[in-house]
Structures are given as C-alpha cells and as structure tokens.
PDB file of N, CA and C in Angstrom:
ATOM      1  N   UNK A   1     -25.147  -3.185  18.775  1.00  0.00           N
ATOM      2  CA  UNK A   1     -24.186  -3.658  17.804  1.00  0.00           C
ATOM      3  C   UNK A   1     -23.358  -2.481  17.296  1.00  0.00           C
ATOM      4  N   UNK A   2     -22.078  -2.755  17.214  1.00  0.00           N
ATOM      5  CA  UNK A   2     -20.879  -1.719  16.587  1.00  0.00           C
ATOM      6  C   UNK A   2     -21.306  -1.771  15.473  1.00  0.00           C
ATOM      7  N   UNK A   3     -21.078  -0.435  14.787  1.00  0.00           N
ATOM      8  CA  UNK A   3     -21.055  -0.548  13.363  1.00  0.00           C
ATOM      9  C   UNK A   3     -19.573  -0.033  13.067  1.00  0.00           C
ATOM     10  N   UNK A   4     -19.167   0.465  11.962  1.00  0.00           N
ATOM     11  CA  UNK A   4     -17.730   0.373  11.650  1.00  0.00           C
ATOM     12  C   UNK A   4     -18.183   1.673  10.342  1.00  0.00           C
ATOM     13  N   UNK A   5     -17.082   2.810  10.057  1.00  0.00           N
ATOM     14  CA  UNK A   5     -17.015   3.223   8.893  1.00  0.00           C
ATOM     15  C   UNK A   5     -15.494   3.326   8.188  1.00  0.00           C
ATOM     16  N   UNK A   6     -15.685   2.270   7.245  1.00  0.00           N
ATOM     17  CA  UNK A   6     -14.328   2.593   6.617  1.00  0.00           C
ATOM     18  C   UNK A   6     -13.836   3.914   5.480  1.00  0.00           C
ATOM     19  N   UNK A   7     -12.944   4.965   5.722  1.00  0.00           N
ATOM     20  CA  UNK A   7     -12.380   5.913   4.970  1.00  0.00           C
ATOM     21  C   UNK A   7     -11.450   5.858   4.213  1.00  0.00           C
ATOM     22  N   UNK A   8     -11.503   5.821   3.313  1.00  0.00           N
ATOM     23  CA  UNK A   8     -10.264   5.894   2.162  1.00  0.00           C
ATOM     24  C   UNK A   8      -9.281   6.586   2.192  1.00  0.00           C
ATOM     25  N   UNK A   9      -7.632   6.486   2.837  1.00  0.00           N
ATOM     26  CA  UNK A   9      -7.180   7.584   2.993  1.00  0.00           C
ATOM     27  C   UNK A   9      -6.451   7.824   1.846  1.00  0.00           C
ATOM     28  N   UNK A  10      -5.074   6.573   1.035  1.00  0.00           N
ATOM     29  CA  UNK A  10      -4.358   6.820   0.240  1.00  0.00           C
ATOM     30  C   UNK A  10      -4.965   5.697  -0.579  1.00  0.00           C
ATOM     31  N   UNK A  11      -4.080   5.489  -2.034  1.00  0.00           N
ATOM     32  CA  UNK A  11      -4.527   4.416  -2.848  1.00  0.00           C
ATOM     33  C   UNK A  11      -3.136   4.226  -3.798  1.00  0.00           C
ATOM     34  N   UNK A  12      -2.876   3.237  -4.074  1.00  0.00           N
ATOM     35  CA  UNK A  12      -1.454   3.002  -4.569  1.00  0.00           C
ATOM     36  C   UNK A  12      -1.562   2.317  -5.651  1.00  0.00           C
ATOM     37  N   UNK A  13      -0.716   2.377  -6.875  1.00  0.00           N
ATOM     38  CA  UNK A  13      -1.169   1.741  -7.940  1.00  0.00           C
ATOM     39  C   UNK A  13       0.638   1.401  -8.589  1.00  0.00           C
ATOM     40  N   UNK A  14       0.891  -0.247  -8.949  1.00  0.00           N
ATOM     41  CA  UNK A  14       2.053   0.092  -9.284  1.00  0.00           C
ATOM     42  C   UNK A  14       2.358  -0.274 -10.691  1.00  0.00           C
ATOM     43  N   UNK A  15       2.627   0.520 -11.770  1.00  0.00           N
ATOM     44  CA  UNK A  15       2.425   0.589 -12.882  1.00  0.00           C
ATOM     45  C   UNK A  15       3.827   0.032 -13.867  1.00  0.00           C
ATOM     46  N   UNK A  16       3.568  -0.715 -14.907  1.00  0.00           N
ATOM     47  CA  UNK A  16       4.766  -1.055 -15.805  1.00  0.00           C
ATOM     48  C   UNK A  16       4.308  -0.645 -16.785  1.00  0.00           C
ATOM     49  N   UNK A  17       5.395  -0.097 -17.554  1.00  0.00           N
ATOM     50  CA  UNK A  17       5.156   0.160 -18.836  1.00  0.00           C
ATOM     51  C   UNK A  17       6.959   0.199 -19.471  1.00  0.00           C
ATOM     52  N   UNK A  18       6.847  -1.045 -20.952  1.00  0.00           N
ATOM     53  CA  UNK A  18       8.016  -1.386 -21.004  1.00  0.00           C
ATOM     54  C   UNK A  18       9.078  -1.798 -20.463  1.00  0.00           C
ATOM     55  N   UNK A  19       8.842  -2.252 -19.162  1.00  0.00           N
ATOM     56  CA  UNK A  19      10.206  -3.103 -18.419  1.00  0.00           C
ATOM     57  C   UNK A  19      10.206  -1.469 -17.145  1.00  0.00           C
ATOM     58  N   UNK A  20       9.989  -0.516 -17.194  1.00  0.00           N
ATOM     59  CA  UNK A  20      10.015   0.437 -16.499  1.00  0.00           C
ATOM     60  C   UNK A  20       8.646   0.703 -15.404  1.00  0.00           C
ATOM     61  N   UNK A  21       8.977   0.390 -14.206  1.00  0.00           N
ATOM     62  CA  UNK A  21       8.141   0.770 -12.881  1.00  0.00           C
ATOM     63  C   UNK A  21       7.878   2.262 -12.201  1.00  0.00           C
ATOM     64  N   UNK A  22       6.389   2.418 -12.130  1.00  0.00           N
ATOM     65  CA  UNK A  22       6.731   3.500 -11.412  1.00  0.00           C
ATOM     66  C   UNK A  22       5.355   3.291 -10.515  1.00  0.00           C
ATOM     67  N   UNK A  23       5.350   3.941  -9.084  1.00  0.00           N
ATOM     68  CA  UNK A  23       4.602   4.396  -8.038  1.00  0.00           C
ATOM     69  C   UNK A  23       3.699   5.256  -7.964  1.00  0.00           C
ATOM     70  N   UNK A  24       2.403   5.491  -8.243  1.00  0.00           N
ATOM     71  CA  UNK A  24       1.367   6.120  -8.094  1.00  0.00           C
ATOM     72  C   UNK A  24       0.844   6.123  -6.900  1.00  0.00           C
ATOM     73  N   UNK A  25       0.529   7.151  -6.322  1.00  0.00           N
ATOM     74  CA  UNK A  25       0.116   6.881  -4.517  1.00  0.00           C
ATOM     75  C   UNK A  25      -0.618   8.561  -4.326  1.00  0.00           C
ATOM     76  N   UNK A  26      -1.815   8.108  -4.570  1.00  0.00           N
ATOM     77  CA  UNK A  26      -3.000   9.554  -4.403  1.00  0.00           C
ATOM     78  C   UNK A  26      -3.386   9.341  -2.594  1.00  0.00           C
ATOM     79  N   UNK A  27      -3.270  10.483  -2.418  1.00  0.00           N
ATOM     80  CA  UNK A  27      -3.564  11.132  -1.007  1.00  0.00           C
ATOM     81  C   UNK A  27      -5.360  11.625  -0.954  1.00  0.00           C
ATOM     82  N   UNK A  28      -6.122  10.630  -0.947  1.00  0.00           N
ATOM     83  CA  UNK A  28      -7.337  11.003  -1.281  1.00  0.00           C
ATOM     84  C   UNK A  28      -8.031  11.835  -0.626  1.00  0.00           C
ATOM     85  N   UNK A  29      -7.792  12.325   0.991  1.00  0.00           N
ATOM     86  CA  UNK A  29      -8.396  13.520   1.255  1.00  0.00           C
ATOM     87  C   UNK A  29      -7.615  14.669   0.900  1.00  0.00           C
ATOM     88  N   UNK A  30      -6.802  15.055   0.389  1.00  0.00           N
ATOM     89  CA  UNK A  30      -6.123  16.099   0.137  1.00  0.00           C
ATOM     90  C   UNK A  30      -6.045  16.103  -1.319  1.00  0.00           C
ATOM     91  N   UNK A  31      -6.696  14.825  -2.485  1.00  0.00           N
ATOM     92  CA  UNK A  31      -6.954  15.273  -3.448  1.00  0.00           C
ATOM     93  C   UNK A  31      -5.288  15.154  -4.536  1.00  0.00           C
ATOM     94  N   UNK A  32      -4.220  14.701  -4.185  1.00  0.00           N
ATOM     95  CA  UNK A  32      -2.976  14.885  -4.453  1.00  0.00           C
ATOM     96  C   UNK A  32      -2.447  13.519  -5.317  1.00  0.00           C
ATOM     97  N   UNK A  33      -1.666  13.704  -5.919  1.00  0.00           N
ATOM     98  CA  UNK A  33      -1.107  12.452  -6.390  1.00  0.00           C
ATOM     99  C   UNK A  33       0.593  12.565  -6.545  1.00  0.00           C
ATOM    100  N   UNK A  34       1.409  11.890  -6.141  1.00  0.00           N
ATOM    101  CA  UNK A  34       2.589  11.576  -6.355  1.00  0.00           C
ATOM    102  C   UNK A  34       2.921  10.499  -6.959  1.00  0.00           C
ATOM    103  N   UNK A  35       4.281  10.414  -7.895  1.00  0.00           N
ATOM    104  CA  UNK A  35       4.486   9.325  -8.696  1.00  0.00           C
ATOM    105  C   UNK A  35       6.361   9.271  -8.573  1.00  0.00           C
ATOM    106  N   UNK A  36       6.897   7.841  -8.149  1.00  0.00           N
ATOM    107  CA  UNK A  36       8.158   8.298  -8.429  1.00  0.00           C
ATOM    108  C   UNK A  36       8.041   6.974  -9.164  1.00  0.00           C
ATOM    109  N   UNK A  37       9.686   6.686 -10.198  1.00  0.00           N
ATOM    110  CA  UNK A  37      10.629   5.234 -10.414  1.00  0.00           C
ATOM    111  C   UNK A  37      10.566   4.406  -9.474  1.00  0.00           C
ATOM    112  N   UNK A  38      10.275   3.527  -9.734  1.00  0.00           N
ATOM    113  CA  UNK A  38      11.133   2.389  -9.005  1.00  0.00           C
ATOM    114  C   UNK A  38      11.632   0.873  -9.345  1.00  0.00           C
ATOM    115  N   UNK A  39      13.100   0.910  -9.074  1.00  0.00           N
ATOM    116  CA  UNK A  39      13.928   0.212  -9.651  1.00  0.00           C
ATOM    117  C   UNK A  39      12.738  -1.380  -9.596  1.00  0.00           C
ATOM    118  N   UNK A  40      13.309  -2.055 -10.301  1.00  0.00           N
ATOM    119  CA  UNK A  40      12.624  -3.472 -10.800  1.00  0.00           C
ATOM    120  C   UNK A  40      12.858  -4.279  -9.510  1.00  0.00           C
ATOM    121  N   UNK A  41      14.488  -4.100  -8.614  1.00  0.00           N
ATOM    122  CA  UNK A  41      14.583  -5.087  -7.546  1.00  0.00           C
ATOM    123  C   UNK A  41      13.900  -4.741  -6.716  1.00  0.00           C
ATOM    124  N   UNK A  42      13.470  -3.457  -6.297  1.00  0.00           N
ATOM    125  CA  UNK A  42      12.381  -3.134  -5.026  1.00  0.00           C
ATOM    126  C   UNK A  42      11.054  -3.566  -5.507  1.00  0.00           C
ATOM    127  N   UNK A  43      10.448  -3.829  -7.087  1.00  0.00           N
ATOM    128  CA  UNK A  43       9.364  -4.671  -7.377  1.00  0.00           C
ATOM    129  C   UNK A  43       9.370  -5.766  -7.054  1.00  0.00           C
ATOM    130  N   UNK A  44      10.286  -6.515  -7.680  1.00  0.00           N
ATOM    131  CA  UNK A  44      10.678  -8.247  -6.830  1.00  0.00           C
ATOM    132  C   UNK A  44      10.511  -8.275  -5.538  1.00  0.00           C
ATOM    133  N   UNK A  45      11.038  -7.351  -4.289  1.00  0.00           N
ATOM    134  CA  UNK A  45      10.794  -7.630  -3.420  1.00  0.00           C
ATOM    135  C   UNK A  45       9.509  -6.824  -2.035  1.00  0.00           C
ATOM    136  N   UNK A  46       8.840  -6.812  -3.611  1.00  0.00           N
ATOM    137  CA  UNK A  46       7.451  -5.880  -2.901  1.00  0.00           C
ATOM    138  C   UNK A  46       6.838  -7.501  -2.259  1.00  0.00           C
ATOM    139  N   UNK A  47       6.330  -8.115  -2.533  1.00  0.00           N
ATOM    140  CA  UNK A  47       5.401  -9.353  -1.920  1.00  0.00           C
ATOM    141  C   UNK A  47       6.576  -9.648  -0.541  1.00  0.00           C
ATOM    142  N   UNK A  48       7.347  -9.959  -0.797  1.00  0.00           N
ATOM    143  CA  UNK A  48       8.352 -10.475   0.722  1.00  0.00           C
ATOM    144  C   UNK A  48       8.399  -9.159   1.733  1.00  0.00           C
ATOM    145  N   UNK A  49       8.189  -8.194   1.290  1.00  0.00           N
ATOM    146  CA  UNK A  49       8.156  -6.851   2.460  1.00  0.00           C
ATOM    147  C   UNK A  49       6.703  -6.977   2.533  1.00  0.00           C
ATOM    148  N   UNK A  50       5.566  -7.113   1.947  1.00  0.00           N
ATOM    149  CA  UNK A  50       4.362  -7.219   1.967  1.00  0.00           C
ATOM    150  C   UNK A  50       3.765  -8.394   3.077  1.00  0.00           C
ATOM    151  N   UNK A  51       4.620  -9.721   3.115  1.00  0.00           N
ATOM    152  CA  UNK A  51       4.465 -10.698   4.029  1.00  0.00           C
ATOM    153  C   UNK A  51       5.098 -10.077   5.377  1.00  0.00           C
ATOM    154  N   UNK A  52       6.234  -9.157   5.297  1.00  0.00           N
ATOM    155  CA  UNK A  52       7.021  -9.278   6.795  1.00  0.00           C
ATOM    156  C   UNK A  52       6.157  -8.221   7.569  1.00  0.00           C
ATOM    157  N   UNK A  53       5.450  -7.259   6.589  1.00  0.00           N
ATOM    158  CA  UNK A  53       4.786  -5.893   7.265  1.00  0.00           C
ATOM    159  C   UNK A  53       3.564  -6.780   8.044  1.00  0.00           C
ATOM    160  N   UNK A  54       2.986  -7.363   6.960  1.00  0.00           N
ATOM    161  CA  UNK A  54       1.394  -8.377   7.357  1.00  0.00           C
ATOM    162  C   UNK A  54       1.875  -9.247   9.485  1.00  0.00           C
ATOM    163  N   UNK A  55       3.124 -10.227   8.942  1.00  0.00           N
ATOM    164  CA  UNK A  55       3.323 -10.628  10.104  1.00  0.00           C
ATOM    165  C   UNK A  55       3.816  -9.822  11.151  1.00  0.00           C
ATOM    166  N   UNK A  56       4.750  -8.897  11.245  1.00  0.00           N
ATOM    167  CA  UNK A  56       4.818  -7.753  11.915  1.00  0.00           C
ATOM    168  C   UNK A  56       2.967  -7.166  12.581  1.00  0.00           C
ATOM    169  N   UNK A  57       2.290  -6.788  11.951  1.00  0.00           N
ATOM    170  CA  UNK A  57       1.205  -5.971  12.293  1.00  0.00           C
ATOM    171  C   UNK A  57       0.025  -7.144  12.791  1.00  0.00           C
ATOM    172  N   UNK A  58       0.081  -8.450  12.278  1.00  0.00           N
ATOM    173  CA  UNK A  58      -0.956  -9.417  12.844  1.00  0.00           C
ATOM    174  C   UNK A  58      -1.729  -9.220  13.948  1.00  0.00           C
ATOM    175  N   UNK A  59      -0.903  -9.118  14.833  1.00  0.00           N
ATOM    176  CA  UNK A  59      -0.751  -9.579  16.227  1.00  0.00           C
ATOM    177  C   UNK A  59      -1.770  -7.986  16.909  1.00  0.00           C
ATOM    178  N   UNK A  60      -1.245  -7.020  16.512  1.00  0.00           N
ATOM    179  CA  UNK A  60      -2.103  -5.878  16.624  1.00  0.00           C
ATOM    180  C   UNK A  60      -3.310  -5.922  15.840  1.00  0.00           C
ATOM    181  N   UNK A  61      -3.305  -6.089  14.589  1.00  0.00           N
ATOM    182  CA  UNK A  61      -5.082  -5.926  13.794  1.00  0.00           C
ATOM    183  C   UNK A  61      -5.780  -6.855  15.019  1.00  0.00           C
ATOM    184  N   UNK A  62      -5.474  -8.308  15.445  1.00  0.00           N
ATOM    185  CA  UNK A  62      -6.452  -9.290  15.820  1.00  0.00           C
ATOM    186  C   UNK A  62      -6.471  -8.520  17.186  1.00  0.00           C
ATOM    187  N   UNK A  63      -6.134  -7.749  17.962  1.00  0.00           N
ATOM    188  CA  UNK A  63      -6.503  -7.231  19.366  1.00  0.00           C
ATOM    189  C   UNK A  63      -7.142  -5.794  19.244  1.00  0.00           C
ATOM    190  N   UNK A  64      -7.274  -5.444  18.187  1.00  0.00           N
ATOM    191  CA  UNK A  64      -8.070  -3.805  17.620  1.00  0.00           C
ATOM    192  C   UNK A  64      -9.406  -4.748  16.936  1.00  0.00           C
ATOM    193  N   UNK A  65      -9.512  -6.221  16.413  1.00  0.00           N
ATOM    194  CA  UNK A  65     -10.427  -6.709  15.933  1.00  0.00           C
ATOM    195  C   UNK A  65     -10.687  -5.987  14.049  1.00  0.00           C
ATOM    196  N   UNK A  66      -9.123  -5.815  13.904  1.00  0.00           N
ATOM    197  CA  UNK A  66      -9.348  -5.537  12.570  1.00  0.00           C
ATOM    198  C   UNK A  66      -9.505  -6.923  11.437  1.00  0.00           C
TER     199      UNK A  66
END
C-alpha cells in the first residue's frame, strides 16, 4: 500500500479590515511572509478564478490520483 506525505509549502490568508483588503501569503519553508492591497474587485472575483483554476486543473489531479 502507497502511503502519501503531505508538505506545507505556502499558506494564504485574505484579510479585511474596514472595507480595505489585503494578502497575506507565508512561504513556509523559507519561513517568510509577504503582504500586499488588494483592490475589492479582484476580491469579488476571487471564487470565479477559484472555479476556472479548479476546472482547468481537474482533469490532471484525477490522473496523478490527487
């Protein structure tokens, strides 16, 4: 039987505070964190880029058996 180990590489967190967005995205083997703005319309259209990436990549996870 395969076993599997999953590694944590990055971790993303997207934060509001007062009507204002911003991007948290730690680089966990290197220990790093970056943070930029981001405008409110690229929030709105985080879930619809989130669906097109998912259907885009499907087709590969199910033949790697991810």
């Amino acid at each position: 039987m395969e076993t599997s180990t999953q590694t944590l590489l990055f971790a993303a967190e997207l934060i509001e505070d007062n009507g204002t967005y911003t991007l948290v995205v730690e680089d966990v083997g290197k220990g790093t964190v970056q943070s930029t703005p981001v405008p409110k319309a690229m929030v709105d259209k985080l879930p619809a880029f989130l669906a097109a990436l998912t259907a885009k990549l499907s087709p590969v996870q199910r033949s790697r058996g991810w």
